[in-house]
N, C-alpha and C. Protein backbone atom coordinates (compact mmCIF):
# COMPACT_ATOMS: atom_id res chain seq x y z
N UNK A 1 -43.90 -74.90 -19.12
CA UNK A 1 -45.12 -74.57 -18.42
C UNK A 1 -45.08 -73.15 -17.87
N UNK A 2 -44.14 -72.86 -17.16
CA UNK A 2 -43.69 -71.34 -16.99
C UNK A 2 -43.93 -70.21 -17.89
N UNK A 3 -43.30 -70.81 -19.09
CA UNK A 3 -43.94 -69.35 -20.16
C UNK A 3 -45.04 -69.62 -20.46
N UNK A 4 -45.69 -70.27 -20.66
CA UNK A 4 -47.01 -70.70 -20.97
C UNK A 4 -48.10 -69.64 -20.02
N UNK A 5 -47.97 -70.36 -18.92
CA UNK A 5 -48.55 -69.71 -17.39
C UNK A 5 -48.17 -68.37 -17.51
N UNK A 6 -47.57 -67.43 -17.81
CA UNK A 6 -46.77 -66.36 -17.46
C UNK A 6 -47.39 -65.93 -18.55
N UNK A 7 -47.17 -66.30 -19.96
CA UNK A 7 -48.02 -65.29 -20.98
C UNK A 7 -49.34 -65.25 -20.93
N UNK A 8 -50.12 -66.37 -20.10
CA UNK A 8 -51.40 -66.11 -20.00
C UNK A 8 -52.13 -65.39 -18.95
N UNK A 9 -51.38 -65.07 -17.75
CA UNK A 9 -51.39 -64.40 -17.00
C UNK A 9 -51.69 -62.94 -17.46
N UNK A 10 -50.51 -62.28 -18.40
CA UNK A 10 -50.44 -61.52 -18.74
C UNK A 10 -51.08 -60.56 -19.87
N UNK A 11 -51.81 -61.81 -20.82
CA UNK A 11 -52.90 -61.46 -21.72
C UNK A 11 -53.78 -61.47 -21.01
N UNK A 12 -54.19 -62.15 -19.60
CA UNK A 12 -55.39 -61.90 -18.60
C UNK A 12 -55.47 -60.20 -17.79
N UNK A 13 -54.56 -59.96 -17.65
CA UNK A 13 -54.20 -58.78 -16.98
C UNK A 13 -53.85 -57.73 -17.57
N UNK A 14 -52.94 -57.75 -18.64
CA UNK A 14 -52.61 -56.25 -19.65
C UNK A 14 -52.83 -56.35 -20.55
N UNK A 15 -53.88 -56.76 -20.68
CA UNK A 15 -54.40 -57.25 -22.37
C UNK A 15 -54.87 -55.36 -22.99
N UNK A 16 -54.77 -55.16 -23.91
CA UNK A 16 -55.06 -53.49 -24.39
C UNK A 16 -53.49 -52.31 -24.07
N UNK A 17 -53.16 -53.03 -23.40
CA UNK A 17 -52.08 -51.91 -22.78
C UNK A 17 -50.79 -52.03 -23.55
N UNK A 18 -49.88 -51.34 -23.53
CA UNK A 18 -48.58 -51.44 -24.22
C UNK A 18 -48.40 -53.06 -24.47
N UNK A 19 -47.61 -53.17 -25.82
CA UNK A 19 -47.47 -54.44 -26.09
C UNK A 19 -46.27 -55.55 -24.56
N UNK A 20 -45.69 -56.71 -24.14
CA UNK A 20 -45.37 -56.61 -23.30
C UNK A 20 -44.22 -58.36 -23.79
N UNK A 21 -43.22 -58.22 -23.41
CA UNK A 21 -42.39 -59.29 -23.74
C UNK A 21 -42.01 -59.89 -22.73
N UNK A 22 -42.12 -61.41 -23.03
CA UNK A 22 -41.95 -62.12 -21.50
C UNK A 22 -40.68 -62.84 -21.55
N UNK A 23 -40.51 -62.86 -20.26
CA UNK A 23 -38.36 -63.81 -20.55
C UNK A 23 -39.26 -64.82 -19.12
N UNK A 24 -38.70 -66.30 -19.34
CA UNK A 24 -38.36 -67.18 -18.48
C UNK A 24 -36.73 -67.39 -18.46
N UNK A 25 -36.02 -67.25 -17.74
CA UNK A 25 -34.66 -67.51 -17.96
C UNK A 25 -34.80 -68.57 -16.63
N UNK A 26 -33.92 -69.89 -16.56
CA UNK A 26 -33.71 -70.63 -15.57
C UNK A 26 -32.44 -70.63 -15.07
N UNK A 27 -31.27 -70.16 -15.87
CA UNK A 27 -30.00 -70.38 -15.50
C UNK A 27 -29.54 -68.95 -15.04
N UNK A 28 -27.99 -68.92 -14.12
CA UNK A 28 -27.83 -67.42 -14.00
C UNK A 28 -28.33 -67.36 -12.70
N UNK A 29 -27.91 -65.76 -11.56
CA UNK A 29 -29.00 -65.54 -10.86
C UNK A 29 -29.72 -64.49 -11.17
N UNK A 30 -30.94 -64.86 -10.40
CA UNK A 30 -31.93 -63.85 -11.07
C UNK A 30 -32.00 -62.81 -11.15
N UNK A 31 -30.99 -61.82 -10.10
CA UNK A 31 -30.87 -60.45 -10.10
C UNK A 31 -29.77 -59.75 -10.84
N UNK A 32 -28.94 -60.60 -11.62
CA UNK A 32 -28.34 -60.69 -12.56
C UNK A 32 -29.16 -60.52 -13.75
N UNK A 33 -29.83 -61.83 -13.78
CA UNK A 33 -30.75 -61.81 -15.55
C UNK A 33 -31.63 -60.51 -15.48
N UNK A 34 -32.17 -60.06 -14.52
CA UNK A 34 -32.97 -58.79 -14.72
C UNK A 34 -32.33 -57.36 -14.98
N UNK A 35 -31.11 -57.45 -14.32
CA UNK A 35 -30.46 -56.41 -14.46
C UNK A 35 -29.83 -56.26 -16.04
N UNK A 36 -29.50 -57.42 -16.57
CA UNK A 36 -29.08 -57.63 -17.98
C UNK A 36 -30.20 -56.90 -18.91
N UNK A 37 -31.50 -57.80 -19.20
CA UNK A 37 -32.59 -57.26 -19.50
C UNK A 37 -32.97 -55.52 -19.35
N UNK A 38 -32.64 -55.34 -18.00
CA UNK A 38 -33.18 -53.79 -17.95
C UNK A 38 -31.70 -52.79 -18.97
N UNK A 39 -30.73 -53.29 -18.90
CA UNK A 39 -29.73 -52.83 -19.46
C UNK A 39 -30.07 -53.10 -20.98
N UNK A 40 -30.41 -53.95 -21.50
CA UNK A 40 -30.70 -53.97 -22.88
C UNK A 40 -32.13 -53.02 -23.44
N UNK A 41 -32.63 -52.41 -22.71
CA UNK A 41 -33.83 -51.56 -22.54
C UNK A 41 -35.05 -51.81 -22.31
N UNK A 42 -34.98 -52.63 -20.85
CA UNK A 42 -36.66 -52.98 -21.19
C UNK A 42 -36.99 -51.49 -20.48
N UNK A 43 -38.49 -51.30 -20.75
CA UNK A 43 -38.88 -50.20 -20.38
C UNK A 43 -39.68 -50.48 -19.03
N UNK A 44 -39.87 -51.49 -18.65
CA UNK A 44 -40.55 -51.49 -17.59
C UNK A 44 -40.31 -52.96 -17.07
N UNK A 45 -39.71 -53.71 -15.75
CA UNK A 45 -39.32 -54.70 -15.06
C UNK A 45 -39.95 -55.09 -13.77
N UNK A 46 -41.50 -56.11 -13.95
CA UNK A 46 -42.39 -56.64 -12.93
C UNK A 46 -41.93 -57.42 -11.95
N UNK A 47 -41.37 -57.53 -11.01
CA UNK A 47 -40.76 -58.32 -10.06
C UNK A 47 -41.83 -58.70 -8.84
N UNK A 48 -42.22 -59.87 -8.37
CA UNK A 48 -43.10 -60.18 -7.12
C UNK A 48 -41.84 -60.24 -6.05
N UNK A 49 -42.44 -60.23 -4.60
CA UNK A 49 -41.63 -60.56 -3.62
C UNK A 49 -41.72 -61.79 -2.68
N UNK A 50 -41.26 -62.95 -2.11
CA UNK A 50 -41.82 -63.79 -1.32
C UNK A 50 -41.89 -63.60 0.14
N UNK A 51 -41.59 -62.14 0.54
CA UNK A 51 -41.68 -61.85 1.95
C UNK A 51 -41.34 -62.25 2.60
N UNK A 52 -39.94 -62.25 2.81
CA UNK A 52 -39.06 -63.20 3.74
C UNK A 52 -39.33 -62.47 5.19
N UNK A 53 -39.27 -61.60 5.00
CA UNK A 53 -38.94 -60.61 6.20
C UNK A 53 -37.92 -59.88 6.49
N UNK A 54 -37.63 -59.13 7.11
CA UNK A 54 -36.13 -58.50 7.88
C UNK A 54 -35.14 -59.43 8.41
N UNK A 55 -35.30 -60.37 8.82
CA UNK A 55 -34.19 -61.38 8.70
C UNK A 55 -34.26 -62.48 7.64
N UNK A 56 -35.17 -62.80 7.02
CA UNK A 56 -34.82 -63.21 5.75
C UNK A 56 -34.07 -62.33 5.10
N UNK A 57 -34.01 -61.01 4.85
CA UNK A 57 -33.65 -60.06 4.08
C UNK A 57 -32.11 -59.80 4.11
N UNK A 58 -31.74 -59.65 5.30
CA UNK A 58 -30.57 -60.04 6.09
C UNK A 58 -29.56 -60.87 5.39
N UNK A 59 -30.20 -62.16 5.97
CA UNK A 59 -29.49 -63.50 5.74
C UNK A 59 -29.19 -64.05 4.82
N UNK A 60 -30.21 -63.19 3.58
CA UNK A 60 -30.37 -63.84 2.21
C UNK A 60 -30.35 -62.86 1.21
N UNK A 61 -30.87 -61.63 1.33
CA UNK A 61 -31.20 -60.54 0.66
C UNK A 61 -32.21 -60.94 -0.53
N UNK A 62 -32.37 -59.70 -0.67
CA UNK A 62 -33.54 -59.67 -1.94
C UNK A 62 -33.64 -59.62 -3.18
N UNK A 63 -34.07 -60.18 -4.42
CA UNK A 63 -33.75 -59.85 -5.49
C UNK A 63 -34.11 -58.91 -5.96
N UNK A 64 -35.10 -58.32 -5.71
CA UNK A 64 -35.87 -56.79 -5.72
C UNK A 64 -34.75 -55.98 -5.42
N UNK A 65 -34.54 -56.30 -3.83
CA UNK A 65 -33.80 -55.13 -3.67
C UNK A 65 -31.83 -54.93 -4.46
N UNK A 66 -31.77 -56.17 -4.37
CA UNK A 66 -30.45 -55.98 -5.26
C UNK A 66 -31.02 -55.66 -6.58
N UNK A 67 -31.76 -55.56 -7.38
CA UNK A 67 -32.18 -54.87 -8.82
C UNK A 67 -32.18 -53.42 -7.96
N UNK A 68 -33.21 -52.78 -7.57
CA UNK A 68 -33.14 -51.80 -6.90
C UNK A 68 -32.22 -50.69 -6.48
N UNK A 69 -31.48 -51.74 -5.95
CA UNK A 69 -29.78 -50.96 -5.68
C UNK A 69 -29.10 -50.64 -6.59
N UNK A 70 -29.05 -51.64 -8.03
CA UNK A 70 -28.13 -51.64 -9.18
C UNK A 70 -28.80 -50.63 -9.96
């Protein structure tokens, strides 16, 4: 259901624009699997945030921001 949802999203939204390849990965962590991906060349890596806050951020850190950092 995930890729499903996710590629249709995306033909809703960048439809005309550079062609665009979608990954669901479930296993792994996630700031891992993205960092893999960007290493194999993606050219461009969409990440949302759930806004933990400054002590969410803290306590848990971010996957954004650990891609970010790496």
């Amino acid at each position: 259901q995930a890729e499903t949802k996710l590629k249709s999203l995306v033909q809703q939204h960048f439809a005309g624009l550079a062609p665009a390849q979608t990954v669901v990965q479930g296993l792994g962590s996630a700031s891992d699997v993205i960092l893999e991906l960007a290493q194999q060349g993606a050219g461009m890596v969409v990440m949302a945030t759930h806004g933990h806050g400054f002590l969410g951020r803290i306590a848990l850190g971010s996957v954004a921001e650990r891609v970010l950092r790496h």
